[in-house]
C-alpha atoms as a PDB file:
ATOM      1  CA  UNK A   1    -103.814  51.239  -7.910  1.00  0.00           C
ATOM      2  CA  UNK A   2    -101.424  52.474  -5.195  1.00  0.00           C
ATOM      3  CA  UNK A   3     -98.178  51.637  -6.881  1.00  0.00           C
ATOM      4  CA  UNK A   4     -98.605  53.998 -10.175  1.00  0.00           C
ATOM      5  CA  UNK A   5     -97.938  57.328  -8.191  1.00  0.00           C
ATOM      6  CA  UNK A   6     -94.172  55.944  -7.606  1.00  0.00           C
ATOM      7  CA  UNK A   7     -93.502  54.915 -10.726  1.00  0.00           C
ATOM      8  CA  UNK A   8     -94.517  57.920 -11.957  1.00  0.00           C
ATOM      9  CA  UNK A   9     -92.050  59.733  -9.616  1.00  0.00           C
ATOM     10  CA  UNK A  10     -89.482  57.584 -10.099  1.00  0.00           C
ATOM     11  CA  UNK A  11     -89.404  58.027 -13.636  1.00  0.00           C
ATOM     12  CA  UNK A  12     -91.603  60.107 -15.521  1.00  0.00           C
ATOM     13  CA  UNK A  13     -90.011  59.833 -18.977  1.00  0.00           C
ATOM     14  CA  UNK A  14     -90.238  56.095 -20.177  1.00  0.00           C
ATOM     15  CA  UNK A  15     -86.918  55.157 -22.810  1.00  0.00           C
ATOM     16  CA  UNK A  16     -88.322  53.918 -26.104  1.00  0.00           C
ATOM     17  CA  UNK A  17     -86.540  50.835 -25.896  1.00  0.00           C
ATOM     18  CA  UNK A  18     -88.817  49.741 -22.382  1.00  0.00           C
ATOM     19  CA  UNK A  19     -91.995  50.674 -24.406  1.00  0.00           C
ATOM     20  CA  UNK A  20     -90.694  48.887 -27.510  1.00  0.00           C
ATOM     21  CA  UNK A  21     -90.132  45.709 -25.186  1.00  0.00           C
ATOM     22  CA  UNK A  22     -93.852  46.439 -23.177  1.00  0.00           C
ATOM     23  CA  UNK A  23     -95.427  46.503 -26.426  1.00  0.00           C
ATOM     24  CA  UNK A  24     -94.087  43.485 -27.873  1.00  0.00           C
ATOM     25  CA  UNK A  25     -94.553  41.466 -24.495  1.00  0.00           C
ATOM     26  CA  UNK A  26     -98.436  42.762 -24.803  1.00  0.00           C
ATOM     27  CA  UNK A  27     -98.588  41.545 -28.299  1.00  0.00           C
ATOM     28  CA  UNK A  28     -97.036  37.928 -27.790  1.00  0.00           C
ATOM     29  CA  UNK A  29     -99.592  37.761 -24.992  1.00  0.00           C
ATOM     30  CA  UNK A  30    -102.077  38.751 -26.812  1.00  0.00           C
ATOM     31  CA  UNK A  31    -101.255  36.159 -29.716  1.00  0.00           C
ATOM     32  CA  UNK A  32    -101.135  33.335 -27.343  1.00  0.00           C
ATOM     33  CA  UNK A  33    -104.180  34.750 -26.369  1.00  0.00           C
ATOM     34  CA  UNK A  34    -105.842  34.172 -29.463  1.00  0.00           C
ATOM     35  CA  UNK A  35    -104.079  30.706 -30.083  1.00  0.00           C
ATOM     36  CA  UNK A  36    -105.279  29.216 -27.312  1.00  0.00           C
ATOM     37  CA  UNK A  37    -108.983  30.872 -28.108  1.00  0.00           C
ATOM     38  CA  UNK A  38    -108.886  29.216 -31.403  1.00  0.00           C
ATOM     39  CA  UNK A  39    -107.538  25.802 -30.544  1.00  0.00           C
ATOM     40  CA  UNK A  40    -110.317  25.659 -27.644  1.00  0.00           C
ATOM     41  CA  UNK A  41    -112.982  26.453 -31.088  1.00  0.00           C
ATOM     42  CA  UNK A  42    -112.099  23.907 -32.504  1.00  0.00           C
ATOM     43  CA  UNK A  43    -112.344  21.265 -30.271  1.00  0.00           C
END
């Protein structure tokens, strides 16, 4: 993964507030994840 050395150099101290926002993106993914998983089940 070539691109993670930048970011890291760009910024190497993350604000709370972007992992607050990655966090909750990852968790509405993974919800829809697991709607979409249980509506295919029960077809």
């Amino acid at each position: 993964m070539p691109f993670l050395p930048q970011l890291r150099s760009r910024r190497r101290t993350p604000k709370p507030g972007e992992v607050l926002t990655q966090m909750l993106v990852i968790a509405a993914l993974l919800l829809g994840i697991a709607r979409i998983l249980s509506l295919i089940g029960r077809w």
